[in-house]
Protein backbone atom coordinates (compact mmCIF):
# COMPACT_ATOMS: atom_id res chain seq x y z
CA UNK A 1 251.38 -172.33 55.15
CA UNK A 2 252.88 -169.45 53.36
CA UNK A 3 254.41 -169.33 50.25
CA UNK A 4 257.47 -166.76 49.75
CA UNK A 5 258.35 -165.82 45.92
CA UNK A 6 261.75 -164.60 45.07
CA UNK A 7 262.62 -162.69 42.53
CA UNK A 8 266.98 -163.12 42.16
CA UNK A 9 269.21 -160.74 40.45
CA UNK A 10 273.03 -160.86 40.38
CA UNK A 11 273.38 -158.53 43.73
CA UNK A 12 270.16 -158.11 45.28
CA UNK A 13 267.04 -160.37 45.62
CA UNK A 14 263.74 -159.71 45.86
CA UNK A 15 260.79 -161.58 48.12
CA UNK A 16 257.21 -161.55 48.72
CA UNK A 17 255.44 -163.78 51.19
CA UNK A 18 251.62 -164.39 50.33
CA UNK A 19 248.91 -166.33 52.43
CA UNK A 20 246.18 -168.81 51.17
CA UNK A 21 244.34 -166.64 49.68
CA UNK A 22 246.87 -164.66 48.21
CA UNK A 23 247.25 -161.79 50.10
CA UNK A 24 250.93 -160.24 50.89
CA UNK A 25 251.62 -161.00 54.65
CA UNK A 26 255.26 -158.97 53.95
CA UNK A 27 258.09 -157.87 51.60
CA UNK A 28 262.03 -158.40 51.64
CA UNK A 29 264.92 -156.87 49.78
CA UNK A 30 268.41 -157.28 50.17
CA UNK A 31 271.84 -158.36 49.12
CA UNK A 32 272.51 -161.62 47.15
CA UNK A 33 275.54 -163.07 49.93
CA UNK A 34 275.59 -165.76 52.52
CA UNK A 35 274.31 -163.03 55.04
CA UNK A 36 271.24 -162.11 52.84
CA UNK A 37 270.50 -165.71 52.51
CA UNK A 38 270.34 -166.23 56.14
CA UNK A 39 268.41 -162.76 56.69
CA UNK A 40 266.24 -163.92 54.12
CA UNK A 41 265.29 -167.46 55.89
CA UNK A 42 264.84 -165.99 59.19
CA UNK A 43 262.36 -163.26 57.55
CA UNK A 44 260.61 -166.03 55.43
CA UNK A 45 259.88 -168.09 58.66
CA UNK A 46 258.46 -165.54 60.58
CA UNK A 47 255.54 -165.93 58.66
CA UNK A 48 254.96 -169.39 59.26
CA UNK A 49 257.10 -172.58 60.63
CA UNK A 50 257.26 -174.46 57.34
CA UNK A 51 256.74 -171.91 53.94
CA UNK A 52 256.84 -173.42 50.61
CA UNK A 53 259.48 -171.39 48.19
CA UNK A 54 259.55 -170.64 44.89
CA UNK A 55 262.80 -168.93 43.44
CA UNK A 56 263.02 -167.89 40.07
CA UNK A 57 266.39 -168.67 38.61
CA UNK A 58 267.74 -171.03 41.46
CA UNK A 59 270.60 -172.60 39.15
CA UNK A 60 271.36 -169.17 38.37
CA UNK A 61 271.32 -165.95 40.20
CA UNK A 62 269.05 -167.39 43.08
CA UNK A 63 271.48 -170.82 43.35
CA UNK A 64 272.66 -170.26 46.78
CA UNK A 65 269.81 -169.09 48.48
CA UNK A 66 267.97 -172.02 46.97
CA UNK A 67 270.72 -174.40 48.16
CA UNK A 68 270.85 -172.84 51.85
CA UNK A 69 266.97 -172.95 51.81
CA UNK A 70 266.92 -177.02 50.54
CA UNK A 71 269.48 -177.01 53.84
CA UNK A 72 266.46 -176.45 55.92
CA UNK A 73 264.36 -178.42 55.17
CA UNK A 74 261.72 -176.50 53.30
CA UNK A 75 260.22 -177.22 49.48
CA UNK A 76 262.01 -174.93 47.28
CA UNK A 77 260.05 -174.91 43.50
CA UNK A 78 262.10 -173.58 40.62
CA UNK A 79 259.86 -171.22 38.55
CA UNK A 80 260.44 -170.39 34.80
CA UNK A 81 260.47 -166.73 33.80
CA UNK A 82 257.88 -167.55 31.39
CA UNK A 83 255.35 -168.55 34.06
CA UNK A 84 256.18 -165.50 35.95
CA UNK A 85 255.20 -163.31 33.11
CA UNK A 86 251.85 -164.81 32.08
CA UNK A 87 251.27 -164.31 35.95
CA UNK A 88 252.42 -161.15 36.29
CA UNK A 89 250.01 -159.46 33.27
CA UNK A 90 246.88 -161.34 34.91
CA UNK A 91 247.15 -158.96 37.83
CA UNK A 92 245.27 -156.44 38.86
CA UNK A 93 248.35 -154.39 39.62
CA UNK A 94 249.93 -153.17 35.97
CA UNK A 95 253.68 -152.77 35.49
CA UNK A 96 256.79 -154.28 36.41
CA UNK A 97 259.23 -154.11 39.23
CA UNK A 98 261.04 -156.93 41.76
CA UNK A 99 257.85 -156.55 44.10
CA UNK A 100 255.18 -157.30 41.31
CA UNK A 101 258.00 -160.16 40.01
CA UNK A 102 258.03 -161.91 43.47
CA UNK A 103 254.58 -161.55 44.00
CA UNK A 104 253.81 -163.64 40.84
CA UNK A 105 256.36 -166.63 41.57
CA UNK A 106 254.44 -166.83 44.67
CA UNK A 107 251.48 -166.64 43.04
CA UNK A 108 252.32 -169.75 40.20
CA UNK A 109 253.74 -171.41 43.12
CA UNK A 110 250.30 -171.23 44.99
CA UNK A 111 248.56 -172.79 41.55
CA UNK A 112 250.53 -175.21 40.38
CA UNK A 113 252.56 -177.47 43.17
CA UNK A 114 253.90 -180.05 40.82
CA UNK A 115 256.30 -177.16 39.80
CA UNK A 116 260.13 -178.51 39.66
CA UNK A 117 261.08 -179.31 43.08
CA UNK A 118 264.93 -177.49 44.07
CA UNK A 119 267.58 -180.62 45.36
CA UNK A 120 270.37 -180.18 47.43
CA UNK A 121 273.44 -180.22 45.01
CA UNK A 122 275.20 -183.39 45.12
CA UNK A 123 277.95 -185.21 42.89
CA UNK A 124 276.23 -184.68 39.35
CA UNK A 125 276.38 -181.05 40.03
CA UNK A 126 280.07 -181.17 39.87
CA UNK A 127 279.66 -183.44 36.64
CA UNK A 128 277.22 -181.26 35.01
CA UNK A 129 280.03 -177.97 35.07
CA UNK A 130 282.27 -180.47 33.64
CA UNK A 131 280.22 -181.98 30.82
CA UNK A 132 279.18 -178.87 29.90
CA UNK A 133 282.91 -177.31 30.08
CA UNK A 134 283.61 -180.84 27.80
CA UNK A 135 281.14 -180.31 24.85
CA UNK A 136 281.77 -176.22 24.63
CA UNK A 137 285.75 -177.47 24.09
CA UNK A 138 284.40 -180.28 21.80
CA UNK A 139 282.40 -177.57 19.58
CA UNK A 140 285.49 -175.56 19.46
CA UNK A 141 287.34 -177.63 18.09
CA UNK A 142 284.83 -178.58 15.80
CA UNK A 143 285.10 -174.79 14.41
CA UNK A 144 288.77 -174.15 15.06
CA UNK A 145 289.21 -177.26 12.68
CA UNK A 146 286.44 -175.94 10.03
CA UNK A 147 289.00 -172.87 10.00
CA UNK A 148 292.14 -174.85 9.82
CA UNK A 149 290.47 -176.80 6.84
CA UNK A 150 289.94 -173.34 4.97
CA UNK A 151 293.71 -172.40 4.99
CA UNK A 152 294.73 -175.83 4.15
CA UNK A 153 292.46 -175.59 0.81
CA UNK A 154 294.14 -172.33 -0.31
CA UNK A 155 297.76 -174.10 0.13
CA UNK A 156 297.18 -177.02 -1.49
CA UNK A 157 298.42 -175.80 -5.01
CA UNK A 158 302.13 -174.91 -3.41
CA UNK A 159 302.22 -178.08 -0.50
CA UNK A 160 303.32 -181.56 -2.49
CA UNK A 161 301.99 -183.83 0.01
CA UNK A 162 298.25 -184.22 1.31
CA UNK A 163 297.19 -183.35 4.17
CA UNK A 164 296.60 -185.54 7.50
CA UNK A 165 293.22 -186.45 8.78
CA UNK A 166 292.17 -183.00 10.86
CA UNK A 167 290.58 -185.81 13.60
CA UNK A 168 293.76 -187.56 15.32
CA UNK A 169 295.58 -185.36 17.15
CA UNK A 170 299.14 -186.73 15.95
CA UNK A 171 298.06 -185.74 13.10
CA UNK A 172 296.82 -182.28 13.56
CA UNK A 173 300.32 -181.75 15.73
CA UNK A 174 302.29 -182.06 12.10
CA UNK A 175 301.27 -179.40 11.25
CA UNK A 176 302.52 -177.52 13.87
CA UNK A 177 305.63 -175.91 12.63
CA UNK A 178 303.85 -175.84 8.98
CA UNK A 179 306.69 -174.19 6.54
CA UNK A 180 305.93 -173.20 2.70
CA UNK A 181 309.71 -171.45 1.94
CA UNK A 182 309.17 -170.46 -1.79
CA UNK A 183 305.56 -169.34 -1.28
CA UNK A 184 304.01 -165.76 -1.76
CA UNK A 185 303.23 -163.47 0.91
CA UNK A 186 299.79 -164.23 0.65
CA UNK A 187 300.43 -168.73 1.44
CA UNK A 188 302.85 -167.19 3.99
CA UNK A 189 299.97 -165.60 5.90
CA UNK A 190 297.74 -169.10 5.55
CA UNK A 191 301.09 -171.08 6.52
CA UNK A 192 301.20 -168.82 10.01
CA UNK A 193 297.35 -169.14 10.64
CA UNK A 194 297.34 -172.86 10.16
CA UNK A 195 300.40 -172.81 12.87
CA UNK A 196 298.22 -170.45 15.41
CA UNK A 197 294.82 -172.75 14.61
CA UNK A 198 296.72 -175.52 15.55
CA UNK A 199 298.43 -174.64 18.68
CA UNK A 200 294.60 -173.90 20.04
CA UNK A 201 293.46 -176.99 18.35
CA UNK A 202 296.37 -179.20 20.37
CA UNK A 203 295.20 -176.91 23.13
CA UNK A 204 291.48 -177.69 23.42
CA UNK A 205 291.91 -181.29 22.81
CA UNK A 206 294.21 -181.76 25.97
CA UNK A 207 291.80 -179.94 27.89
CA UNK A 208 289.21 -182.08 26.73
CA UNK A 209 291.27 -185.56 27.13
CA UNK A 210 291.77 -183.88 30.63
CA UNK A 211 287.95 -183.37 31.68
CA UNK A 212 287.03 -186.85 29.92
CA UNK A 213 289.32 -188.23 32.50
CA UNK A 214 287.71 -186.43 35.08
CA UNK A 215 284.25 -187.05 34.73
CA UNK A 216 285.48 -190.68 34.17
CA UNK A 217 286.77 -190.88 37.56
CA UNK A 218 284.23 -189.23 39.49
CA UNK A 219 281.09 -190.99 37.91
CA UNK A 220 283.59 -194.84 38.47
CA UNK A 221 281.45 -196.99 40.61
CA UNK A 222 278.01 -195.15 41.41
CA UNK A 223 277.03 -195.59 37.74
CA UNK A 224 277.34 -199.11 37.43
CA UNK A 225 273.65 -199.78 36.42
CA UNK A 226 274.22 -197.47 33.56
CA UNK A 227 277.22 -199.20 32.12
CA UNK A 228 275.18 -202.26 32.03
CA UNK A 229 273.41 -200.68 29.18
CA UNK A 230 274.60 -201.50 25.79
CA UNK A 231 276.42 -198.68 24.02
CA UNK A 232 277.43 -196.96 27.15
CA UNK A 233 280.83 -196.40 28.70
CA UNK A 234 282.13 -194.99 31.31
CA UNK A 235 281.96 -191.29 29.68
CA UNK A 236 278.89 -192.05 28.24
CA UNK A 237 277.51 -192.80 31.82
CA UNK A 238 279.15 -189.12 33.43
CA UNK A 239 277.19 -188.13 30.65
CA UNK A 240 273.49 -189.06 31.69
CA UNK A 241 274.26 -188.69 35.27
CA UNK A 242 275.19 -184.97 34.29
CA UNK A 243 272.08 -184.08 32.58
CA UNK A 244 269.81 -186.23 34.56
CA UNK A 245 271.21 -185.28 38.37
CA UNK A 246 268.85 -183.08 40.52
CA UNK A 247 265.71 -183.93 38.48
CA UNK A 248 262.85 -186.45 39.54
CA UNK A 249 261.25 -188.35 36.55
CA UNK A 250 257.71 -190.33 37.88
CA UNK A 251 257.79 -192.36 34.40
CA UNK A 252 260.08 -192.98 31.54
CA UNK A 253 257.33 -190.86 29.52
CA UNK A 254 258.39 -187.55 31.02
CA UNK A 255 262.14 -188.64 30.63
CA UNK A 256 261.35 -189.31 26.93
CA UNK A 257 259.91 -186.27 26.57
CA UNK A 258 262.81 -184.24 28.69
CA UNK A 259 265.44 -185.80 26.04
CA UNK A 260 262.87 -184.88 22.74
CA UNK A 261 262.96 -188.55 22.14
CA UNK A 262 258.90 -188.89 22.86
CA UNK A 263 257.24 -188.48 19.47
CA UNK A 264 254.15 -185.48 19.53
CA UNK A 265 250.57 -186.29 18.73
CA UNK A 266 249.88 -184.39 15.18
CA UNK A 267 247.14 -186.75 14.51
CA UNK A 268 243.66 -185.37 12.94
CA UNK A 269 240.10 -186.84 12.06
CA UNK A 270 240.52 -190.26 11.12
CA UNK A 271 244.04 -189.81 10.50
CA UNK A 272 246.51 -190.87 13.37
CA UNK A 273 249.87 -189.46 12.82
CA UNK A 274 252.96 -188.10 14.89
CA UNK A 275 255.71 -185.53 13.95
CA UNK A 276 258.98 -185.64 15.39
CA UNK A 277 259.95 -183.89 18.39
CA UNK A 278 262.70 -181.35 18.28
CA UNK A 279 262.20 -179.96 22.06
CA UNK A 280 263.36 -181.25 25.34
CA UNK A 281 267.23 -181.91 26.28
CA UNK A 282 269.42 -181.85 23.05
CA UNK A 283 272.55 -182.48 24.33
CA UNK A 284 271.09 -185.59 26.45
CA UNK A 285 268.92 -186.46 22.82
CA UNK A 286 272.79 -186.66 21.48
CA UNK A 287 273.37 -188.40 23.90
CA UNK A 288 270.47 -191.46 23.19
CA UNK A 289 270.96 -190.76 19.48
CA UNK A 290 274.75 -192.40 19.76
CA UNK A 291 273.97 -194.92 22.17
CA UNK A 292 271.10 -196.15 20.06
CA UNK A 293 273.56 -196.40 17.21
CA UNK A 294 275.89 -198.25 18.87
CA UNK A 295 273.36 -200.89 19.52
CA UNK A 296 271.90 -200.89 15.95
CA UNK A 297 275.58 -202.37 15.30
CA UNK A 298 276.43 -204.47 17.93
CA UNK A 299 273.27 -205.53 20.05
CA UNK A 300 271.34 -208.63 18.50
CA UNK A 301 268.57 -207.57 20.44
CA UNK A 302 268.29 -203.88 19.21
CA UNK A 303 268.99 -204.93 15.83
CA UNK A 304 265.40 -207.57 16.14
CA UNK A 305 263.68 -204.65 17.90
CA UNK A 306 264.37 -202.21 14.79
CA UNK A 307 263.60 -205.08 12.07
CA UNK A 308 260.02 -205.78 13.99
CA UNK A 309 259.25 -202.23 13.55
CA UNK A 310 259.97 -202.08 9.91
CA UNK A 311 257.79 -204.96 9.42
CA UNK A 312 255.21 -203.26 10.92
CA UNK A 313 255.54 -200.82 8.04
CA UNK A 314 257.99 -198.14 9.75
CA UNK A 315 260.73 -196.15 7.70
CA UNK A 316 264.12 -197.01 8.77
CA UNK A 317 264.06 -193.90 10.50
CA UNK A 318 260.81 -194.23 11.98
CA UNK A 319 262.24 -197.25 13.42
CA UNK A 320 265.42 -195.46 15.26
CA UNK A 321 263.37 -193.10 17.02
CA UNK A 322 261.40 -196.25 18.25
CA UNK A 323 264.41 -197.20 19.63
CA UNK A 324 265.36 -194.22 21.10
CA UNK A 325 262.45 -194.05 22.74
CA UNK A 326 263.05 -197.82 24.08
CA UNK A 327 266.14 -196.25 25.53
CA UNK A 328 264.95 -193.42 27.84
CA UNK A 329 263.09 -196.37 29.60
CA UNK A 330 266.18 -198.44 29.85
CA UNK A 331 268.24 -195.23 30.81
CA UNK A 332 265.55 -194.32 33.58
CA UNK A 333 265.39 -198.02 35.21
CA UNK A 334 269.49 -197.66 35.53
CA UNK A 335 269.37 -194.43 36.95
CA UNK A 336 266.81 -195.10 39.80
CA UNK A 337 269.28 -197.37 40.78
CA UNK A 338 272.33 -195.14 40.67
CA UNK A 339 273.53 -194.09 44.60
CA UNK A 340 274.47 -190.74 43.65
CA UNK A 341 277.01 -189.67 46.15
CA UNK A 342 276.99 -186.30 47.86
CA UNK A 343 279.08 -183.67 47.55
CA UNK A 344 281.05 -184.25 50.91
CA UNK A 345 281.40 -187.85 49.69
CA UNK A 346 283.17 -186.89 46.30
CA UNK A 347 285.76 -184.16 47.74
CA UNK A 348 288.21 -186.82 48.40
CA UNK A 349 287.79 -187.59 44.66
CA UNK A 350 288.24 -183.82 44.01
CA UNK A 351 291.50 -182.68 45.96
């Protein structure tokens, strides 16, 4: 069985196909379109009926030739650049170029199989662009409003009334035609820059009340399990499917510690210890972090589960991340039972 290494750049890939015992059987370069794709898969099985792949980059550059490659039917492994490297200087052959690149994402394939196994894109891939297009709008508005809060400060002295709360939107839009008549030049200038802030402000917001909606409606139904989970609505729910589509978790342990929620081991001699973790997922850590505080308020049961650990001599804190950690097992259990549709089965949804 060979194993073909791909090294993808924005126009042109780079492959290598090794044998069992490591030794190049052929090379391929060509263009990164639909027709090098297919080129690419015909080369690749030349060399054997069934190869194993491993594409460096395949939710980047190397996306589509993973995806047409997961089409047929062949185990597609998603190597980190990092792995590549560390490879790539335990060679024999010094340097760098695509050749030498491919070569060694073959090679960490060959090693390690339990590498990160490529899935065919399906419905959370569409929710994943939009989540992510969702919180870059929600952190802009975040520093648009920072901004807005600046000017406001510095016009205080000539504006009679106080200002609205910056958070509701109708109250950020009256401000929108902001006037300070017997002001100076200088409040003049603030007055127009707290009138462009919050056009962009009114802006954003819509955009994100409009993607909120979106990934509402195309997570509705499917993630039913989810919403059966205290502290988690339906946005909430597009949410997790987003960061947890087209990944395979064999126990809520590696979930935990994909989301940073699974404390590390900092324990020494007789003394047993951990430290926090502040790796993995942060945006799906957020995520836990909220729905674990909507809990600590509202579920009876979560509210036990955090007073049992303080009597077992736990900080407040300490107790939270418990809880946290409680979660990614819940989360997992829901999502194993989650029919994620495919992507033909949402484009009704879509148009």
């Amino acid at each position: 069985m060979p194993v073909i290494g791909v090294d993808c750049h924005k126009t042109v890939h780079a492959a290598v196909a090794i044998d069992a015992q490591g030794q190049d059987l052929g090379q391929w370069r060509g263009p990164n379109t639909v027709a090098g794709w297919q080129d690419l898969v015909a080369w690749a099985t030349e060399h054997g009926a069934d190869p194993v792949w491993g594409i460096e980059g395949s939710g980047q550059y190397g996306r589509g030739l993973a995806q047409v490659v997961v089409q047929t039917g062949h185990a597609v492994h998603e190597v980190n650049p990092r792995l590549t490297a560390a490879m790539r200087r335990s060679s024999r052959a010094r340097g760098k170029s695509d050749r030498l690149d491919a070569r060694a994402i073959a090679r960490v394939v060959q090693q390690d199989p339990s590498l990160p196994v490529v899935r065919a894109e399906d419905a959370t891939a569409v929710l994943a662009v939009q989540v992510s297009a969702r919180d870059g709008l929600v952190g802009e508005i975040t520093a648009l409003r920072n901004r807005l809060a600046q000017h406001l400060v510095q016009l205080a002295p000539v504006h009679d009334l106080p200002w609205p709360p910056l958070t509701k939107r109708t109250a950020v839009a009256t401000l929108v035609d902001l006037r300070v008549p017997d002001a100076d030049a200088l409040m003049q200038a603030h007055a127009s820059q707290v009138r462009l802030l919050v056009a962009r402000i009114l802006l954003a917001m819509d955009q994100v009340a409009a993607l909120t909606a979106e990934i509402t409606r195309l997570s509705a139904g499917w993630t039913a399990p989810l919403l059966a989970i205290v502290g988690v609505g339906p946005l909430t729910a597009g949410m997790v499917a987003a960061h947890l589509g087209g990944k395979t978790f064999a126990t809520d342990a590696q979930l935990a510690m994909y989301a940073g929620v699974a404390p590390l081991d900092a324990s020494s001699g007789h003394q047993t210890r951990h430290r926090l973790n502040r790796t993995g997922n942060r945006h799906l850590n957020a995520i836990l972090h909220r729905i674990a505080l909507t809990q600590s308020r509202t579920s009876p049961q979560a509210t036990a589960y955090l007073a049992k650990k303080q009597a077992e001599g736990k900080t407040r804190t300490e107790a939270f991340r418990c809880l946290k950690r409680f979660l990614a097992r819940a989360v997992l259990t829901a999502w194993n039972h989650c029919p994620v549709p495919s992507l033909k089965e949402i484009e009704a949804a879509l148009t």
